[in-house]
Every structure is written in structure tokens, then in C-alpha cells.
Protein backbone atom coordinates (compact mmCIF):
# COMPACT_ATOMS: atom_id res chain seq x y z
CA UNK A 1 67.96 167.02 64.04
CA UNK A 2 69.94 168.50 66.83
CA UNK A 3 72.26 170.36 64.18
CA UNK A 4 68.85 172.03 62.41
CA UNK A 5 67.98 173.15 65.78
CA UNK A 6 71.33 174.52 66.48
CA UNK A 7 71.36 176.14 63.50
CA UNK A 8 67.63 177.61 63.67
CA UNK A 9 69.15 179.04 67.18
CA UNK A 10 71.76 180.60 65.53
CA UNK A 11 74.21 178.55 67.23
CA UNK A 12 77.06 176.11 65.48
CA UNK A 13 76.44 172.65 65.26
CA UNK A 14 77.97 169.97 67.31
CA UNK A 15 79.89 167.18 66.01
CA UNK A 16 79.29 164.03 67.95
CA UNK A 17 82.64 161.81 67.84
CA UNK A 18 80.64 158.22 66.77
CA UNK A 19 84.11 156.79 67.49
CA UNK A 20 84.23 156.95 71.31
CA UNK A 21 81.94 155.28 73.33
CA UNK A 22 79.07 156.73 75.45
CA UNK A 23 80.84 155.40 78.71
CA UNK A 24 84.36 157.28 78.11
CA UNK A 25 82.24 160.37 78.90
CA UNK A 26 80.67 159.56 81.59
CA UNK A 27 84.22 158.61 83.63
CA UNK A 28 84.23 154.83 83.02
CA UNK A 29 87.24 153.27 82.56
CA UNK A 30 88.14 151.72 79.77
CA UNK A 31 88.15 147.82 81.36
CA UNK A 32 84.33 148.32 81.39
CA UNK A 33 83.89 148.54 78.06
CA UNK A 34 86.55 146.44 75.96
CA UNK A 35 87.28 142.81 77.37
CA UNK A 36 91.24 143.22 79.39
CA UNK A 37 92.26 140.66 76.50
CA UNK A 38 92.29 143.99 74.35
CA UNK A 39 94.60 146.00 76.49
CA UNK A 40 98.28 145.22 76.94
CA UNK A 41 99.33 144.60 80.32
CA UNK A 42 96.02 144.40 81.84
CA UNK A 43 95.95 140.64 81.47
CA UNK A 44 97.39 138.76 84.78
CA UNK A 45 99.66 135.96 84.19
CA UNK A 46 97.03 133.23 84.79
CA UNK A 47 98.63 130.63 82.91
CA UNK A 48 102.10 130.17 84.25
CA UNK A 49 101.23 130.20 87.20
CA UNK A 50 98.68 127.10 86.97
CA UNK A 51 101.34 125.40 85.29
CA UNK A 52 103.82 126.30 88.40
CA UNK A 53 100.96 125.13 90.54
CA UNK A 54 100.55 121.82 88.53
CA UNK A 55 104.66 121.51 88.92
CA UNK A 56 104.14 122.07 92.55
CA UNK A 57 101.39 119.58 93.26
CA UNK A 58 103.45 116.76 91.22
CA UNK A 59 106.59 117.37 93.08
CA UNK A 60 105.18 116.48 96.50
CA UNK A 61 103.65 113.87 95.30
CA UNK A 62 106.63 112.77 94.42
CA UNK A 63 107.87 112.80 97.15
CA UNK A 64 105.72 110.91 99.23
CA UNK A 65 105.81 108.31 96.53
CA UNK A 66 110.04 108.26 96.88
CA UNK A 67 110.52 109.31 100.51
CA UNK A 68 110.34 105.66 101.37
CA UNK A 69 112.36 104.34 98.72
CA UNK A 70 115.07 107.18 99.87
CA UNK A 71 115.01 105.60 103.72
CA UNK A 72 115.43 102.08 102.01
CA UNK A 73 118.50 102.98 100.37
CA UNK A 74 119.88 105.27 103.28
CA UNK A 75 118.91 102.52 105.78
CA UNK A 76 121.01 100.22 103.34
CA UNK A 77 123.94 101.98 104.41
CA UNK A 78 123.70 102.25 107.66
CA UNK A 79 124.82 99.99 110.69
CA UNK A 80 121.95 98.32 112.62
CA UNK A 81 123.10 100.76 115.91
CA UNK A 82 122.11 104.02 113.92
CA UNK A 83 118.91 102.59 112.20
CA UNK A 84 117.55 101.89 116.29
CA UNK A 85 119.39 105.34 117.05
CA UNK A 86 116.44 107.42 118.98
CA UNK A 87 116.09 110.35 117.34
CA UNK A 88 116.91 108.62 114.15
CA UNK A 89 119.00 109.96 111.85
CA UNK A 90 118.18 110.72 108.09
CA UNK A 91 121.95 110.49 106.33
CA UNK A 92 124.47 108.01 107.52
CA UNK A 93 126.62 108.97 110.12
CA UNK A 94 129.06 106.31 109.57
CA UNK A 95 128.46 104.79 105.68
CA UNK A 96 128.67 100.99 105.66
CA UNK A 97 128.33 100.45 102.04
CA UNK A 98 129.83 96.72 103.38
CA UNK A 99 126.40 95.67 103.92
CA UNK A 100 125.56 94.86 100.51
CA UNK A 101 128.78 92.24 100.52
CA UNK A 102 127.91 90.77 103.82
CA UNK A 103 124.40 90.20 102.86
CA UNK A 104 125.34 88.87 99.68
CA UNK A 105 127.97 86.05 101.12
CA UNK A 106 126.23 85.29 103.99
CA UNK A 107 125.84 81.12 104.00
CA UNK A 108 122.58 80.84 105.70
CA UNK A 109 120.91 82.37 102.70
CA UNK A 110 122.26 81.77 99.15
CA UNK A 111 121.59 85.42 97.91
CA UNK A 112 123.14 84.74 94.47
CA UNK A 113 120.60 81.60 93.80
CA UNK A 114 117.67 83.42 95.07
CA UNK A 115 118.35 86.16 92.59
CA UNK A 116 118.44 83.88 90.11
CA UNK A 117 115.61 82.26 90.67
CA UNK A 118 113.60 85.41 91.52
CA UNK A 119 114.82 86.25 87.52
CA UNK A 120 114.02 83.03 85.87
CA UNK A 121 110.64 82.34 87.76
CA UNK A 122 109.43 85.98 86.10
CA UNK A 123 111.02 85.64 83.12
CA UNK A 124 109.23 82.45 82.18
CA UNK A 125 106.01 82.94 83.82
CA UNK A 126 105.49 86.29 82.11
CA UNK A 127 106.38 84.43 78.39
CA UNK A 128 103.77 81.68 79.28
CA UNK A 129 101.17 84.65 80.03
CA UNK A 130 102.02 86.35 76.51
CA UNK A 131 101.78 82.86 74.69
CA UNK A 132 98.22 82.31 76.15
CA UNK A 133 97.04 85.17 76.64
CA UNK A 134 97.63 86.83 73.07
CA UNK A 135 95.82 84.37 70.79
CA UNK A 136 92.81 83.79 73.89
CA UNK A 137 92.66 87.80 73.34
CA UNK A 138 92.77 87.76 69.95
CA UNK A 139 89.78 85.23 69.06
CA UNK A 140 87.48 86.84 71.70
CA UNK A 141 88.02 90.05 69.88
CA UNK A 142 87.17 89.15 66.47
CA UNK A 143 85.18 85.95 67.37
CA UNK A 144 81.45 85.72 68.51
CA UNK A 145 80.73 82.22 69.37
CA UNK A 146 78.14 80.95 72.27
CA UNK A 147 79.12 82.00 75.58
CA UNK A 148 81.86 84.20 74.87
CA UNK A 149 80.46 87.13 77.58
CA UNK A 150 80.30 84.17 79.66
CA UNK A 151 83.96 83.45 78.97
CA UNK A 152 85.23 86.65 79.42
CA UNK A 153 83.39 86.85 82.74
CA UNK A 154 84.95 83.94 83.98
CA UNK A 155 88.23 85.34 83.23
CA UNK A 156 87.89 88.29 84.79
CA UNK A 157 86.31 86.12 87.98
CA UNK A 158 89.59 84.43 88.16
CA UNK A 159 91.48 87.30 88.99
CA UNK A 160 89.94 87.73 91.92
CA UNK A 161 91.13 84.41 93.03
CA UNK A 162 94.42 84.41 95.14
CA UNK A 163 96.65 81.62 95.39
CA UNK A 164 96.45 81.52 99.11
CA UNK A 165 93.28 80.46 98.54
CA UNK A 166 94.28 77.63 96.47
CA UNK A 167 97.66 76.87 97.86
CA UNK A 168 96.44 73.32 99.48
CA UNK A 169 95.00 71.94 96.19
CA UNK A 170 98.11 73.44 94.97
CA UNK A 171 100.52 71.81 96.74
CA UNK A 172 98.64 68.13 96.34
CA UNK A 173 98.40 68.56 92.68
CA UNK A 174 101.89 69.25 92.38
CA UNK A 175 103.00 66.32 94.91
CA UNK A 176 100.83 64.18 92.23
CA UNK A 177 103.00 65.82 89.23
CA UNK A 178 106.00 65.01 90.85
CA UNK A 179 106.90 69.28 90.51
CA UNK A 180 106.68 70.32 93.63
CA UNK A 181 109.56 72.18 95.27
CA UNK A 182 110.42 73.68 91.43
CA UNK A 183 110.59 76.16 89.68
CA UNK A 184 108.35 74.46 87.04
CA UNK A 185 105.35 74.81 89.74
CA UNK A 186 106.28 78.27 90.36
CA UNK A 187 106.34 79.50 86.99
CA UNK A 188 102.31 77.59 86.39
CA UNK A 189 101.52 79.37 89.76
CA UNK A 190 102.26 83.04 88.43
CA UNK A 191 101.14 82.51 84.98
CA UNK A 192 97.92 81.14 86.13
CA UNK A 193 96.93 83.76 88.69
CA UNK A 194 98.24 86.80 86.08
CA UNK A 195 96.81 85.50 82.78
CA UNK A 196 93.10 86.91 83.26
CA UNK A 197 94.48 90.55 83.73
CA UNK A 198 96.49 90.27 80.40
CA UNK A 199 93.67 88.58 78.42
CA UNK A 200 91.24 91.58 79.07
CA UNK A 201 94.07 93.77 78.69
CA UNK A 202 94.82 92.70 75.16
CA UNK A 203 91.27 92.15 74.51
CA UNK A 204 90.32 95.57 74.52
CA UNK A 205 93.47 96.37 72.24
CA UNK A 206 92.57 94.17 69.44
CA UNK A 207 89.34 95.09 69.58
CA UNK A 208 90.42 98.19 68.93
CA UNK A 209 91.75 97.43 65.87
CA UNK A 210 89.75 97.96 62.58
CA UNK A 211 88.75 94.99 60.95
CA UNK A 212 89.10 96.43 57.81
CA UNK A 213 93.14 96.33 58.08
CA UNK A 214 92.93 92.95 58.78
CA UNK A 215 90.86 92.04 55.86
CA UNK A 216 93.00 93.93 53.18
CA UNK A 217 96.30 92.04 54.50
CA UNK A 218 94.36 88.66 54.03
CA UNK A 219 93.51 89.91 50.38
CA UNK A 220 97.06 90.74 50.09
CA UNK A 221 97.65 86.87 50.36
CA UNK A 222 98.51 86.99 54.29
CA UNK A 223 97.19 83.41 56.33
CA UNK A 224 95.19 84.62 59.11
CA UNK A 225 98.50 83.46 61.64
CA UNK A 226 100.78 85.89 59.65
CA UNK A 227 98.22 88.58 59.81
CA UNK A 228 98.26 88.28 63.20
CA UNK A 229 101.80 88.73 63.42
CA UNK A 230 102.75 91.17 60.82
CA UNK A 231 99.68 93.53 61.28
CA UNK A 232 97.80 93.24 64.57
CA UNK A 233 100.24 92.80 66.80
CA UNK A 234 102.38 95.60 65.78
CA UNK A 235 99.74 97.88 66.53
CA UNK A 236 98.72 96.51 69.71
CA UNK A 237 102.52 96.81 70.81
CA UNK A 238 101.49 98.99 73.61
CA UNK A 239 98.91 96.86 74.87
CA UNK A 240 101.44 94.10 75.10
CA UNK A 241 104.04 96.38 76.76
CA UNK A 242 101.72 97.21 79.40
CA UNK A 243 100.74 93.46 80.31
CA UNK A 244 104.08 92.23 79.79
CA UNK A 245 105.03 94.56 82.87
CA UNK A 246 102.14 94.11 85.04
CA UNK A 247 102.66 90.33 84.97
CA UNK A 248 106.48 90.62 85.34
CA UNK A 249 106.12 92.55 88.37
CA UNK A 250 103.16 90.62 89.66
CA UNK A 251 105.32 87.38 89.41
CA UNK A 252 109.05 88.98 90.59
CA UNK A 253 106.87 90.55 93.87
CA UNK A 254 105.39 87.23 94.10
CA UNK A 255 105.60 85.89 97.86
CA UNK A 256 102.59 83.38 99.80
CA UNK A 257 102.83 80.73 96.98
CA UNK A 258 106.37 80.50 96.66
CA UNK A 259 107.10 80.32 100.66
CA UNK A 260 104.77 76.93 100.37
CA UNK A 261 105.57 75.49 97.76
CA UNK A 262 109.16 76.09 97.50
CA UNK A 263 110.69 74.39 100.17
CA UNK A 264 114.42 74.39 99.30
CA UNK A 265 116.69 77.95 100.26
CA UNK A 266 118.38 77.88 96.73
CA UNK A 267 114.99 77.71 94.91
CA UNK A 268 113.46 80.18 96.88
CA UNK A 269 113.10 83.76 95.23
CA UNK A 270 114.36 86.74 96.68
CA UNK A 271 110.98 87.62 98.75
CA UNK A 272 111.21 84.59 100.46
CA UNK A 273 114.90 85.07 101.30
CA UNK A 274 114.36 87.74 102.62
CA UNK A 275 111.95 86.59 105.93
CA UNK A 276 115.44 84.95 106.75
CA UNK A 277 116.86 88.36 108.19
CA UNK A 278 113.91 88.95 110.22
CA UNK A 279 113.80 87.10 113.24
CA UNK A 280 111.01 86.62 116.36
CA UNK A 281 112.92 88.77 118.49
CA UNK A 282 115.79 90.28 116.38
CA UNK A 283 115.62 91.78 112.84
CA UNK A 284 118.81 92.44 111.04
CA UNK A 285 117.39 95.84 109.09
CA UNK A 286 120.55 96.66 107.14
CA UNK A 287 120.43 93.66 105.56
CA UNK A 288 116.41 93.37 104.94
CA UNK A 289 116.80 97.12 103.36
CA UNK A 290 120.01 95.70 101.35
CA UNK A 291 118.42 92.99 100.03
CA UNK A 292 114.80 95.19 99.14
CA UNK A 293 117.39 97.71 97.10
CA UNK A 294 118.44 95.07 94.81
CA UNK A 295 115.12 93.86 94.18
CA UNK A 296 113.96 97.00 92.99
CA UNK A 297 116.82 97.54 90.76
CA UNK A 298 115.67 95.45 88.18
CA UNK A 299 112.15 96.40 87.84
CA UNK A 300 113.34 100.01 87.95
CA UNK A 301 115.99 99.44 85.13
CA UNK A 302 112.72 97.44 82.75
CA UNK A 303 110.34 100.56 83.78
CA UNK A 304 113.22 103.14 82.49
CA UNK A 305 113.82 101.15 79.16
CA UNK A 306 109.82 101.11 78.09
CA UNK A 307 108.07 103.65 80.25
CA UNK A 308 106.96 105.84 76.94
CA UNK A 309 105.77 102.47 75.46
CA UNK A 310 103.84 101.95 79.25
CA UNK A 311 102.64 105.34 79.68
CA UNK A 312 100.93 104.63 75.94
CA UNK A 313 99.86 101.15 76.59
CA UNK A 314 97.74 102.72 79.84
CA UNK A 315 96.54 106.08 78.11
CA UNK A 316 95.30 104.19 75.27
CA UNK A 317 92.03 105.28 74.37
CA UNK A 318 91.57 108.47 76.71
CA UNK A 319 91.92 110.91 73.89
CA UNK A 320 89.66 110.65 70.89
């Protein structure tokens, strides 16, 4: 129409450029129109620098995870005058790396026995947890029988139980047995009070299993023991990891039953040995952050060998 009129005017037509928009005429800038995403170099660098925030935030937490783990092993080589030094001081002045071989043969407190005992008290109590705990986890999950929310309730009930509760009817139970003052009573003692955590643990990983699987191995000629062991509990490996850990911390950081009932220094574990370095008036720190650095060692050393298999056994579930 305009181009008729134009031309009835005696004027030349105009030629309307469909291609730009209306809002490049009228001085808008180009932002306004198009999304950034469409023009190179417009687009801020949103992206790496979240993930050098993230980075940031984890660092310092980090830190005040580690900071006090730091001041153990510092304060482990130190002598006791510099640990009470006002202002203290954060690196050894003079290094007494001696400490660790003074603790270790000192004759009040058999060090070397307490280790050992520290080891074979977890060691076994965490085995006795996996023995009960996998097949009582296994038959709730693919079981229904009367009571079995019932059951489970009671298990989880159980863990709130502590064994300072219990520690009298402990003790006179195991007088009766003729085990107190062992490490046979110490070993029930841990895998009592950590069983219910593992149960529900693995409960909710064999639950998690198809049924299915388990049904095709049996047709495959498989008892119901051997598919247990050949196909469910390969695939609840992380589950197992992850209670195998909790209850072998749980029972190596173990310390109000064990300073009752174990009476005799050689039997004692390590957290008990170490109340004999702190005194009512006197506490011989280099020594008490000696002896804390070599009970950490261990744990450390089983968290580095399976933490993938850990960080699994916990995520388990979150992503779908």
C-alpha cells in the first residue's frame, strides 16, 4: 500500500529491510532484543566462578574439620613447657618427636597391649555385627511375617539404648558367665549396642534389590543360601562397607563400658589407657595428644582404603 501511494505521488518507493528489527531503529541496543546467550562476549563467566565459590566454601570447612587434628599432632611434638607456654605457640619450637617412645615404654601403662586389644576388641565385635546382622537384614527384607514392623521398631529402639545405662546388669551378668574382665564381654558389649544400626542399614539395601534377580538365580539351580551369597550380597557391597565402618569405629572409640568392665591395664583398650596420663591436678598433654595420634591412624588408614566404596554405601539412593 505505502509503495502505490508513493508511486501515485510520483515519488520512489521505499524498501522496508524485514530483516532488522523495529527496535535497531529506534536506538535500542541489541541486548534488548536477542537473549546475551546470542552474542559473544556478552555472557559473564557465571559458572566458574560458582564452582570457585563451591571450592572456597569446602576448603574452610575443611579446615575447621582438621584444625584440631593439626594441634593434636603439633601438640604431639611438643614438650609439656611449650604446650602451657602463654601465648601458645602453633609450630614446635623445640621438636620432641621422643614423645611417642616415652609414651610407648612407659610401665605404668602397657601401650603395646592396649593397642592390641583396642584392635582385636573391634575387629571381632564388628565380624559378630556382620554375621547377625546380614541374614536378620536379609529375611526382614524379603520376608513378611506377623510383627515384622514391630520387629524392626524394636531394633531401631535399641539403638537408642546406651550401655551406661545397662552397665550394672552388665557387669552381674557377666560375673554370672564367669567373662567378666575379658575381652569376650567386650566384644558382646559392642556388637550388641551397634547391631540395630547395621540391621536397618542393610535392610534398606536388600530391599533395594529386585526380586526378580533373585528368582532367576534360584531357577538357575542356586539354594536360596548361595543366592544370597553369590547375587545379593555382591550388590549390596556398599551397604556392607558402610556398616562395617560405622560399627568398627563405634567399637575402636568405644570408652564407658570398657572402663567398667575391664578391670585389668593390659586388657584395657587404648581409650581407657589413655585417662592414665591425665591426672586430678596434673595432665601430661604430650603424651595424651601422642597416644590420640596413634589412635586415629588406623581408622584413617581403613577410611583411605574404602572411602569410594563409603561415599557409595551413604549416597545410595539419592539419585534416581
Amino acid at each position: 500500500m505505502s509503495s502505490e501511494v508513493a508511486q501515485a505521488s510520483g515519488g520512489t518507493p521505499e524498501t522496508s529491510n524485514t530483516s532488522t528489527p523495529h527496535a535497531f531503529t529506534s536506538g535500542a541496543s541489541p541486548n534488548s532484543v536477542f537473549p546475551a546467550r546470542f552474542w559473544p562476549g556478552t555472557t559473564p563467566a557465571k559458572k566458574p566462578r560458582r564452582r570457585w565459590d563451591l571450592t572456597l566454601v569446602g576448603i574452610v570447612i575443611a579446615a575447621i574439620f582438621l584444625i584440631p587434628y593439626l594441634v593434636m599432632v603439633l601438640g604431639s611434638l611438643k614438650p609439656r613447657s611449650e604446650i602451657l607456654r602463654i601465648p601458645p605457640t602453633y609450630l614446635p619450637h623445640d621438636w620432641t618427636p621422643g614423645n611417642y617412645s616415652t609414651m610407648w615404654n612407659t610401665p605404668e601403662t602397657p601401650l603395646p597391649f592396649n593397642m592390641v586389644s583396642t584392635v582385636v576388641i573391634s575387629v571381632f565385635a564388628t565380624v559378630v555385627v556382620l554375621l547377625v546382622a546380614i541374614p536378620a537384614a536379609y529375611y526382614t527384607a524379603r520376608r513378611r511375617f506377623p510383627g515384622k514392623v514391630a520387629f524392626l521398631g524394636l531394633v531401631l529402639v535399641t539403638q537408642m539404648l546406651q550401655p551406661t545405662i545397662l552397665v550394672t546388669g552388665l557387669i552381674r551378668e557377666f560375673f554370672t558367665l564367669g567373662i567378666n574382665d575379658t575381652w569376650l564381654a567386650m566384644i558382646l558389649v559392642n556388637a550388641a549396642f551397634n547391631l540395630s544400626f547395621a540391621v536397618w542399614i542393610l535392610h534398606s539395601f536388600f530391599a533395594s534389590v529386585p526380586v526378580e534377580i533373585e528368582e532367576a538365580a534360584q531357577l538357575d539351580g542356586l539354594s536360596r543360601l548361595q543366592t544370597l551369597t553369590r547375587v545379593s550380597l555382591p550388590l549390596v557391597w556398599p551397604g556392607i562397607v558402610t556398616a562395617t565402618i560405622f560399627a568398627f569405629v563405634s567399637c575402636w572409640n568405644e570408652f564407658a563400658a570398657s572402663l567398667v568392665i575391664l578391670t585389668t591395664p593390659e586388657n584395657q583398650p587404648l581409650s581407657v589407657a589413655l585417662t592414665k596420663f591425665i591426672g586430678q591436678y596434673d595432665t601430661a598433654w604430650q603424651y595424651v595428644f601422642a597416644i590420640s595420634t596413634v589412635g586415629i591412624v588406623p581408622v584413617v588408614i581403613l577410611f583411605a582404603l574404602i572411602e569410594k566404596r563409603l561415599v557409595a554405601g551413604l549416597t545410595a539412593g539419592s539419585v534416581k
